[in-house]
Protein backbone atom coordinates (compact mmCIF):
# COMPACT_ATOMS: atom_id res chain seq x y z
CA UNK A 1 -7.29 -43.49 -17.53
CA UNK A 2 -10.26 -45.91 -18.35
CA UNK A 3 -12.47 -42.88 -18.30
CA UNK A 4 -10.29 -40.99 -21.11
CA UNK A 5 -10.01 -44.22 -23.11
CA UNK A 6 -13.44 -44.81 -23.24
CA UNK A 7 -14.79 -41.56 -23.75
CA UNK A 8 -11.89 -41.45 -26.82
CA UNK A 9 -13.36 -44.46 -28.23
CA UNK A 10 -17.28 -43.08 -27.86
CA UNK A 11 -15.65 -39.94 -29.99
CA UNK A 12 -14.42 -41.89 -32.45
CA UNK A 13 -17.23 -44.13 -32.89
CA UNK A 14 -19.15 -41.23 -33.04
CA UNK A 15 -17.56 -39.26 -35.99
CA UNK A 16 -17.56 -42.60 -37.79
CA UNK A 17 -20.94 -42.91 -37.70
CA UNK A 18 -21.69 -39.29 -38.34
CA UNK A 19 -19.31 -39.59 -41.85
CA UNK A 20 -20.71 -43.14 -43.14
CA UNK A 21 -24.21 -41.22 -42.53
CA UNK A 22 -23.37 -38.20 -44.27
CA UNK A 23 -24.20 -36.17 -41.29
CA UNK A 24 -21.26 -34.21 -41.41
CA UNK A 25 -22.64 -32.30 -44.44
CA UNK A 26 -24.67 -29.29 -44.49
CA UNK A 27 -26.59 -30.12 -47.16
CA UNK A 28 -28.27 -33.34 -45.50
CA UNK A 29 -28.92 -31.52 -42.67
CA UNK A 30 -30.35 -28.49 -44.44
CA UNK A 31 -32.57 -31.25 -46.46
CA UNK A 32 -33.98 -32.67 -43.42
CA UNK A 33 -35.00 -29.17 -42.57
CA UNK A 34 -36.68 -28.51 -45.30
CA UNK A 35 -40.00 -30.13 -44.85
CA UNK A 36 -41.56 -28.12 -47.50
CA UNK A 37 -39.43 -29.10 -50.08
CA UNK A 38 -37.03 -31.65 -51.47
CA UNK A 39 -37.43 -33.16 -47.46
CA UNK A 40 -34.52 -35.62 -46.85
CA UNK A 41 -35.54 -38.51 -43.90
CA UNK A 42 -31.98 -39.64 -43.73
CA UNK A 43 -31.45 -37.77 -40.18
CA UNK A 44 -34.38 -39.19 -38.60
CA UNK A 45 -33.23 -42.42 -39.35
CA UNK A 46 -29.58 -41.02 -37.64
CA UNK A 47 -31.94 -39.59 -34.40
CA UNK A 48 -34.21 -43.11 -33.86
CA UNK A 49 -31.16 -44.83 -33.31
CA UNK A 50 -29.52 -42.59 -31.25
CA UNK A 51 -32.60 -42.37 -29.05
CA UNK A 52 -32.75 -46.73 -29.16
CA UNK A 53 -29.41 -46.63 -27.69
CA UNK A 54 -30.21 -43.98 -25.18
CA UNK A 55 -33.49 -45.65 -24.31
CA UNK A 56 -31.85 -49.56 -24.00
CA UNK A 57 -28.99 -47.49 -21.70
CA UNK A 58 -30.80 -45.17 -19.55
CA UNK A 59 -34.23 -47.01 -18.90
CA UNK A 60 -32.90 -50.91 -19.46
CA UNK A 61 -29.21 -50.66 -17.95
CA UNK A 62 -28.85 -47.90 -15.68
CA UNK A 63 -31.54 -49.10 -13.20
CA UNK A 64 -29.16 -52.67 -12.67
CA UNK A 65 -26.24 -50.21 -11.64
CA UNK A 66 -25.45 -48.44 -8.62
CA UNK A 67 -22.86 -46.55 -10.23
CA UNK A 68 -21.28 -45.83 -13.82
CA UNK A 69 -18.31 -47.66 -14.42
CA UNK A 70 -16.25 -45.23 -14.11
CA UNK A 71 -17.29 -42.73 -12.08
CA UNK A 72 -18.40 -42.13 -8.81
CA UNK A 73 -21.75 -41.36 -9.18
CA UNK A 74 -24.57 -40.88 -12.34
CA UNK A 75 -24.33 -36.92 -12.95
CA UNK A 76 -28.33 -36.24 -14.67
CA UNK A 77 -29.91 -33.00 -15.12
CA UNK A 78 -32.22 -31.83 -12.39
CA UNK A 79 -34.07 -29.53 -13.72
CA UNK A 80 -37.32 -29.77 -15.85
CA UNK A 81 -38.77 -26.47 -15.84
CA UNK A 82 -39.10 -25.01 -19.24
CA UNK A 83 -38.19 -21.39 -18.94
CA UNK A 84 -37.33 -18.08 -21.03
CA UNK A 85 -33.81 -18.57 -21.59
CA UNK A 86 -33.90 -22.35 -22.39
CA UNK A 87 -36.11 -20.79 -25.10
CA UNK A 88 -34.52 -18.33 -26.25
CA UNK A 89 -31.03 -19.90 -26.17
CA UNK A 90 -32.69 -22.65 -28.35
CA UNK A 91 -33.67 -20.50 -30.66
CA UNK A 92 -30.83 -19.17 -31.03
CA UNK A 93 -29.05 -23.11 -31.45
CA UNK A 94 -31.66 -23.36 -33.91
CA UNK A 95 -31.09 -20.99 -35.98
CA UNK A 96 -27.65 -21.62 -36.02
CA UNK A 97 -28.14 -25.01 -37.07
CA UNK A 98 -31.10 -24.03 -39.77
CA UNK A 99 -28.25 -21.51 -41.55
CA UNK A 100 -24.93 -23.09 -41.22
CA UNK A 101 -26.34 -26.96 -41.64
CA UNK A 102 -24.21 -27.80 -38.81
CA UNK A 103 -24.77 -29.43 -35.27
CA UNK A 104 -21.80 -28.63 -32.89
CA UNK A 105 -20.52 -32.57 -33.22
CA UNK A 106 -21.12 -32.44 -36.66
CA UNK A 107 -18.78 -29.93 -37.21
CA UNK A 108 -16.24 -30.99 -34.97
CA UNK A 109 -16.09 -34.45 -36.91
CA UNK A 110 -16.03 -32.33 -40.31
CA UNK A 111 -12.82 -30.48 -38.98
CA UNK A 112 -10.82 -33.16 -40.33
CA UNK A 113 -11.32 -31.98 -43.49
CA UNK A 114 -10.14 -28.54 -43.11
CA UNK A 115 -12.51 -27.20 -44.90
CA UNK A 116 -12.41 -23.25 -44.45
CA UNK A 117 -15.82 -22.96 -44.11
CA UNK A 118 -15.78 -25.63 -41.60
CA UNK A 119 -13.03 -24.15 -39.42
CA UNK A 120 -14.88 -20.44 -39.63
CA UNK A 121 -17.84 -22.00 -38.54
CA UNK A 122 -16.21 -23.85 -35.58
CA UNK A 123 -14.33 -20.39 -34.02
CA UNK A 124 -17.08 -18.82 -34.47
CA UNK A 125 -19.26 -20.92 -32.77
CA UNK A 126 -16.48 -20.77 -29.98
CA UNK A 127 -16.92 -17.26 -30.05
CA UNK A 128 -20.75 -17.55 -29.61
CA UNK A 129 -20.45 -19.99 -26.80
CA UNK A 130 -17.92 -17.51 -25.17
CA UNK A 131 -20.41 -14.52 -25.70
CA UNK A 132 -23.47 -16.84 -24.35
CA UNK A 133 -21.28 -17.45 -21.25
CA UNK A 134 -20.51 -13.24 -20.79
CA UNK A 135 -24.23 -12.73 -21.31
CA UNK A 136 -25.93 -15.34 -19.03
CA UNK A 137 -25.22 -13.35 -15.56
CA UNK A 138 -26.80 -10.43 -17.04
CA UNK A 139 -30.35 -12.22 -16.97
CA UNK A 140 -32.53 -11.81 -14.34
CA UNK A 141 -33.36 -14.42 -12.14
CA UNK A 142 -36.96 -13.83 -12.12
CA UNK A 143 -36.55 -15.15 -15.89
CA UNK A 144 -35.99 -18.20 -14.70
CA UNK A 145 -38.57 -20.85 -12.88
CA UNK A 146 -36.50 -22.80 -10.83
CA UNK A 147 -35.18 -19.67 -8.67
């Protein structure tokens, strides 16, 4: 119960800060991405503190504990290799992202408005994460470098 309480809380804080930030609209995000243009910095500002929290957590905090609070063990990404399908599925995120001028918590946060293009842009991401999951056993394993 502690777990689902705090990781409710972590959501919430979370869409706050993405709506007092305006990340929750395309057009800052779009404006970020356009460094050749009318280039908005807001969402840099939005990443360096994400990544000072992160860094204070995972490099300051962690170390001191033997175990999250509540769970049984710390659950961190072994792999490191940098392979064609991390690629190409981030590529694919990317573009995404680039044309819609949404992140997938973003969007989720924004679904409070029920906004129509909001909610077509959430099922079909849904639908995209579904297809991503039907296509991954179809590649090879030598495509990958941690066989």
């Amino acid at each position: 119960m502690k777990l689902a309480i705090t990781t409710f809380l972590s959501g919430v804080l979370f869409a706050i800060g993405l709506s007092i930030s305006g990340m929750t609209m395309p057009s800052k995000v779009i404006g970020f991405l356009d460094i050749a243009g009318d280039w908005d910095i807001s969402l840099m500002f939005v990443m360096l503190g994400a990544i000072a929290v992160y860094t204070l957590v995972f490099h300051l905090i962690k170390p001191k504990m033997k175990k999250p609070l509540f769970s049984e063990e710390f659950k961190l990404p072994t792999r490191t290799e940098i392979d064609l399908p991390l690629v190409v599925g981030s590529a694919f995120f990317g573009a995404g992202w680039g044309l819609g001028g949404f992140c997938p918590g973003p969007v989720l946060a924004s679904a409070a408005m029920l906004n129509t293009n909001v909610l077509v842009f959430i099922a079909t991401m849904f639908v995209g994460m579904y297809l991503g999951m039907a296509l991954q056993p179809l590649i090879p394993n030598s495509l990958y470098r941690n066989n």
